[in-house]
Structure formats: C-alpha cells, structure tokens
N, C-alpha and C. Protein backbone atom coordinates (compact mmCIF):
# COMPACT_ATOMS: atom_id res chain seq x y z
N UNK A 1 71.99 -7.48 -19.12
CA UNK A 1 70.99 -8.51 -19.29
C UNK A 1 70.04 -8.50 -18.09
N UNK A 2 68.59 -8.53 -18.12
CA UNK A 2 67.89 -8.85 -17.36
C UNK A 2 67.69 -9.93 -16.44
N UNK A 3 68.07 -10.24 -15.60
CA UNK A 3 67.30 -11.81 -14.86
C UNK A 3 65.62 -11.66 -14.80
N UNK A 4 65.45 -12.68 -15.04
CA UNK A 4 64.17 -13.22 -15.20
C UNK A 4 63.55 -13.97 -13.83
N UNK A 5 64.40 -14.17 -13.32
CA UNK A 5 64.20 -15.45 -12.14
C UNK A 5 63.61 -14.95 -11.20
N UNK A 6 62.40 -14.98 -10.20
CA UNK A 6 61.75 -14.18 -9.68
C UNK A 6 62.61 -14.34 -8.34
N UNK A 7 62.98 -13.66 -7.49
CA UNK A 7 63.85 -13.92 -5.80
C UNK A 7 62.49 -13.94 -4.70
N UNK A 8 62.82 -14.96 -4.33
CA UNK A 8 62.04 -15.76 -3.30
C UNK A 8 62.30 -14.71 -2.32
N UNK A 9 61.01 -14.19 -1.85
CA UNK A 9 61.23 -13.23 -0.56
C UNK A 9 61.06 -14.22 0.46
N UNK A 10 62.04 -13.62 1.87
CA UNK A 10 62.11 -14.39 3.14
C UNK A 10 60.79 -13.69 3.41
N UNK A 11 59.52 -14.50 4.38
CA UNK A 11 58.76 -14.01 5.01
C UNK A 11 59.47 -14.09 6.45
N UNK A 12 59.68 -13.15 7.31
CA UNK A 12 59.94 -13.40 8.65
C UNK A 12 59.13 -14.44 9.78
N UNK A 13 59.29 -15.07 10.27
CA UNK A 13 58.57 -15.86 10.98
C UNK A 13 57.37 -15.54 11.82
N UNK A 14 57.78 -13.98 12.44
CA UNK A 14 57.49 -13.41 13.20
C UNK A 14 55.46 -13.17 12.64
N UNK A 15 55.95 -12.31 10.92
CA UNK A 15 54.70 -12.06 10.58
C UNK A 15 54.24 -13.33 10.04
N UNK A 16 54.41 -14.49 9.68
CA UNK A 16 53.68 -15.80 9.13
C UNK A 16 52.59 -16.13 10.41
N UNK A 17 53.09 -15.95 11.43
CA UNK A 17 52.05 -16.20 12.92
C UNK A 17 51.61 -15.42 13.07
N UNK A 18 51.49 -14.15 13.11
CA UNK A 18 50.69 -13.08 13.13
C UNK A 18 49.53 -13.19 11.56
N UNK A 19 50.17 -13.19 10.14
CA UNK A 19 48.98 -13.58 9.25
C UNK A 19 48.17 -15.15 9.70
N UNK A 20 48.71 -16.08 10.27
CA UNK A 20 48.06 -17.48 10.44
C UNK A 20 47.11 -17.19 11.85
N UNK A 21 47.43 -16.62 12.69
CA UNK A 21 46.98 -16.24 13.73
C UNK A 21 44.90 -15.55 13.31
N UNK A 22 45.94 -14.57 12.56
CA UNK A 22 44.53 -13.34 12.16
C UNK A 22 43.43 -14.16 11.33
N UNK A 23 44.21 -15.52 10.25
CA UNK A 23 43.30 -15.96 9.57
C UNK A 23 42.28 -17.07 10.45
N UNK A 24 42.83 -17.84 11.51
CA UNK A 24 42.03 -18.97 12.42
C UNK A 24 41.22 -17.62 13.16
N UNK A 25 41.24 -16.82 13.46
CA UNK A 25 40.58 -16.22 14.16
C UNK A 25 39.33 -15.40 13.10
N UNK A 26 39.61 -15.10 12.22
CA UNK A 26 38.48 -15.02 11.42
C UNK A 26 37.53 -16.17 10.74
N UNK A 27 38.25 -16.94 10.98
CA UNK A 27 37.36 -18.21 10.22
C UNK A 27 36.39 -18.60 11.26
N UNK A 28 37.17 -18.44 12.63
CA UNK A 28 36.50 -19.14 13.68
C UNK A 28 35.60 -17.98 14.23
N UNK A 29 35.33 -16.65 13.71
CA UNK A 29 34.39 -15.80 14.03
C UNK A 29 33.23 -16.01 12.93
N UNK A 30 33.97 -16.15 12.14
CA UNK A 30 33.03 -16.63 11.00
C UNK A 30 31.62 -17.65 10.86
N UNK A 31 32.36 -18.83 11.67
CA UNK A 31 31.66 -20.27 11.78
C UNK A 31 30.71 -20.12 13.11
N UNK A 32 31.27 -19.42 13.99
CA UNK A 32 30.48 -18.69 15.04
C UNK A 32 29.16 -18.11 14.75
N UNK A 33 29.50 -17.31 13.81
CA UNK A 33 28.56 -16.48 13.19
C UNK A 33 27.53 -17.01 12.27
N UNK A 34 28.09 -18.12 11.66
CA UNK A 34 27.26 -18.97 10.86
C UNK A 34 26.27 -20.03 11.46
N UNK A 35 26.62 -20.09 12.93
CA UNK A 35 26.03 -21.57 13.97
C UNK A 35 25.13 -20.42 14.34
N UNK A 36 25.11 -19.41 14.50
CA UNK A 36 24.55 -18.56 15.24
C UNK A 36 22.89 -18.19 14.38
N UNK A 37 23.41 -17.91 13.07
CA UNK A 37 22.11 -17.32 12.40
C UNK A 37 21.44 -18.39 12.21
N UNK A 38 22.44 -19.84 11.72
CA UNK A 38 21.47 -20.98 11.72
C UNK A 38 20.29 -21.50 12.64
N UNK A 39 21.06 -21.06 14.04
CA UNK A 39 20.23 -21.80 14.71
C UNK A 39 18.91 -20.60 15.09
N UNK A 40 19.32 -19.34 14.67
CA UNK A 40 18.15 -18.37 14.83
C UNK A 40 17.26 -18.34 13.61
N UNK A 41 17.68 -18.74 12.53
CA UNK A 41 16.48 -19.22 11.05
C UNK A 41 15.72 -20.48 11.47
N UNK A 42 16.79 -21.59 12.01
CA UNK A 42 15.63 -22.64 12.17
C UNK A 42 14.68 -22.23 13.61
N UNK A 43 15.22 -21.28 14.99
CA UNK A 43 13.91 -21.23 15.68
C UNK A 43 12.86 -20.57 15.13
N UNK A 44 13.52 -19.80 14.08
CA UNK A 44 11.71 -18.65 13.33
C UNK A 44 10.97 -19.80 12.89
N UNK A 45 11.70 -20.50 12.02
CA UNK A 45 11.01 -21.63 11.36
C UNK A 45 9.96 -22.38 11.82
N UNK A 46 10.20 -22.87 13.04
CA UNK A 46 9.71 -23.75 14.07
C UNK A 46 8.75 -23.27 14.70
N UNK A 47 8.92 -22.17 15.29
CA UNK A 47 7.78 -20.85 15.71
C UNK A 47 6.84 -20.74 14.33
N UNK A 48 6.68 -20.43 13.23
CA UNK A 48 6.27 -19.96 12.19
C UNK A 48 5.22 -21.30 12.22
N UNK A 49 5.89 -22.51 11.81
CA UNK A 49 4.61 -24.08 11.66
C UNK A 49 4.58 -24.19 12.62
N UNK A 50 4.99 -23.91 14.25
CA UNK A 50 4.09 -24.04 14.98
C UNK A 50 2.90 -23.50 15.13
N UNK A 51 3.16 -21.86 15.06
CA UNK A 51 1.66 -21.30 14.56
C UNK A 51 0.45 -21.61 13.77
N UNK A 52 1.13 -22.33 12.55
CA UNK A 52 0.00 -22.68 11.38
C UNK A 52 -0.42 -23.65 11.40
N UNK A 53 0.37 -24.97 12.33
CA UNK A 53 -0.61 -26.11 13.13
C UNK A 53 -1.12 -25.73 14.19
N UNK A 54 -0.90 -24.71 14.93
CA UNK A 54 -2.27 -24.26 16.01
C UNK A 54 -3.41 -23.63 15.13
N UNK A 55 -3.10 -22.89 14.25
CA UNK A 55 -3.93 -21.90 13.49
C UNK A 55 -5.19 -23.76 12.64
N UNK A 56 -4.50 -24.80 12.40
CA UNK A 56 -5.06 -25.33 11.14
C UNK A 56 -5.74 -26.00 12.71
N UNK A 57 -5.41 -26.58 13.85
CA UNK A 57 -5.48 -27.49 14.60
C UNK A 57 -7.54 -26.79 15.40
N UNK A 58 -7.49 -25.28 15.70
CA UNK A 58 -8.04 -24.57 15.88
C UNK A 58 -9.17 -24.41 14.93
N UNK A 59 -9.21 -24.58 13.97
CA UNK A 59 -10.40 -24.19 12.67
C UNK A 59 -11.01 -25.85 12.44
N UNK A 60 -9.94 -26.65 12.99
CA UNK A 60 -10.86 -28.57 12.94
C UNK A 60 -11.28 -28.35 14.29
N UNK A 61 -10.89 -27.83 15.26
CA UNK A 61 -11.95 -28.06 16.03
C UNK A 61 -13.29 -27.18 16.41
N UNK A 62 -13.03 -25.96 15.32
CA UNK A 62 -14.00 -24.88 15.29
C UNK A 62 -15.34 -26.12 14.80
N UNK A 63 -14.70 -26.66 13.59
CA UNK A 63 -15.01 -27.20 12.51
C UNK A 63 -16.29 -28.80 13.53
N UNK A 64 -15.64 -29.23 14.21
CA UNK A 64 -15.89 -30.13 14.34
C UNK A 64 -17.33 -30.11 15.13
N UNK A 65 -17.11 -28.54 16.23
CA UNK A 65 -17.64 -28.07 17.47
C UNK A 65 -19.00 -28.02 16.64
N UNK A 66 -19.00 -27.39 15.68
CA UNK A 66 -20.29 -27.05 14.76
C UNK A 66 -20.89 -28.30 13.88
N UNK A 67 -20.29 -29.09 13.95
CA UNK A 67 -20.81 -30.09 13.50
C UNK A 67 -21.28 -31.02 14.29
N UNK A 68 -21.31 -30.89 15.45
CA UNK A 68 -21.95 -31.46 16.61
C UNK A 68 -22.57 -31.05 16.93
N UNK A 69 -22.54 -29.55 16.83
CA UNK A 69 -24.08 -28.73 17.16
C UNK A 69 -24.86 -29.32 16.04
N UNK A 70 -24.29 -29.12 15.09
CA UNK A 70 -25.58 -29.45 13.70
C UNK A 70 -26.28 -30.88 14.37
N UNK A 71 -25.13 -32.05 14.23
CA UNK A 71 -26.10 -32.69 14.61
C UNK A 71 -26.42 -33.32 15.82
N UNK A 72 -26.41 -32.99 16.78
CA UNK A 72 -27.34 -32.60 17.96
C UNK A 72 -28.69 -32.13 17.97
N UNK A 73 -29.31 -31.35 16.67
CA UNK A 73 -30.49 -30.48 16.63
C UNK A 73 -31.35 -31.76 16.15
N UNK A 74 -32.31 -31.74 16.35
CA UNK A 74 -33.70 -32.60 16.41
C UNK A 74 -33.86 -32.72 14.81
N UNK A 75 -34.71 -33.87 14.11
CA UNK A 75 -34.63 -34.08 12.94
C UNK A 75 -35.00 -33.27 11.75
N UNK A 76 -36.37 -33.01 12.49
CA UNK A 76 -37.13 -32.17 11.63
C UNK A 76 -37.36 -30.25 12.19
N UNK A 77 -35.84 -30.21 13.08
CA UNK A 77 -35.52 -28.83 13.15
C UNK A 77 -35.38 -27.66 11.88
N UNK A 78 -34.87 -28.59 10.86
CA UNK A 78 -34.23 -28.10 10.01
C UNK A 78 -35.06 -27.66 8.80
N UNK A 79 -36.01 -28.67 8.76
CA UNK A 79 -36.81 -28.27 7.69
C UNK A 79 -38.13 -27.16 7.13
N UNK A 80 -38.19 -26.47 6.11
CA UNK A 80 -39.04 -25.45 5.84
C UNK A 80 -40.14 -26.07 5.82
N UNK A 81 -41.18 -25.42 6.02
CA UNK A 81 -42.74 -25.23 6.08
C UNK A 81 -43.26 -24.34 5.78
N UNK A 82 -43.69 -24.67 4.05
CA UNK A 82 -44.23 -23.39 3.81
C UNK A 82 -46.12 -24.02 3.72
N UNK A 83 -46.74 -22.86 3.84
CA UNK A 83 -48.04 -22.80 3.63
C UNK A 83 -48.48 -23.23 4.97
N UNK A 84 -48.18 -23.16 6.06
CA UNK A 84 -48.81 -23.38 7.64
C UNK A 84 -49.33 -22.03 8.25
C-alpha cells in the first residue's frame, strides 16, 4: 500500500538563518535601490520645470522689454504717410 501522507522535512536551523538572512538582505538592497532612483527621477524632474519656468519666465520678460520699447516711442512715430 502506498502512504499518501506527505513527511514533513526537518529544515536544519542552521540553513533557515542563512535563507532568512539572504532574504532581509535582498529586500533591504532592494529598497535601497528603490530610495535611490526615486530620489534621482524626482531631481531630473525638478531640474526639467525648473528650466521651463526660466525658459517661460525669460520670453515675459523678453515680452514685456518690447513692450516698453513700443510704448516709449512718440505718438505719431508709428504712423504711415503716404503722398508727402
């Protein structure tokens, strides 16, 4: 007759701390690794809109510079005269 009953293997103690050991140490390289890229995605990030509020901050005051020239110029600077 067959037994059916599956026999409980002894794990030695020895290797349960050696597998528990290997697994905290990968998790904790892991999470390392995960704090790590995070915090290097959010500095691109930060760098990236910082650029595009200097870039937008730069074109209002291009913006503005010329519109003070405009009007700065005398009234009737601007206007055509034809037939003189």
């Amino acid at each position: 007759m067959i037994n059916l009953k599956a026999k409980a293997t002894s794990v030695p103690l020895r290797n349960l701390r050696i597998a528990l050991g290997l697994l905290m140490a990968g998790l904790t390289v892991t999470a390392l690794a995960a704090l790590y890229i995070k915090a290097n995605v959010e500095a691109a990030a930060q760098r990236e809109f910082d650029f595009t509020c200097n870039e937008i901050q730069i074109n209002i005051a291009d913006r503005l510079d010329d519109s003070a020239i405009y009007a700065a110029k005398p009234a009737g600077h601007n206007r055509v005269v034809i037939g003189e």
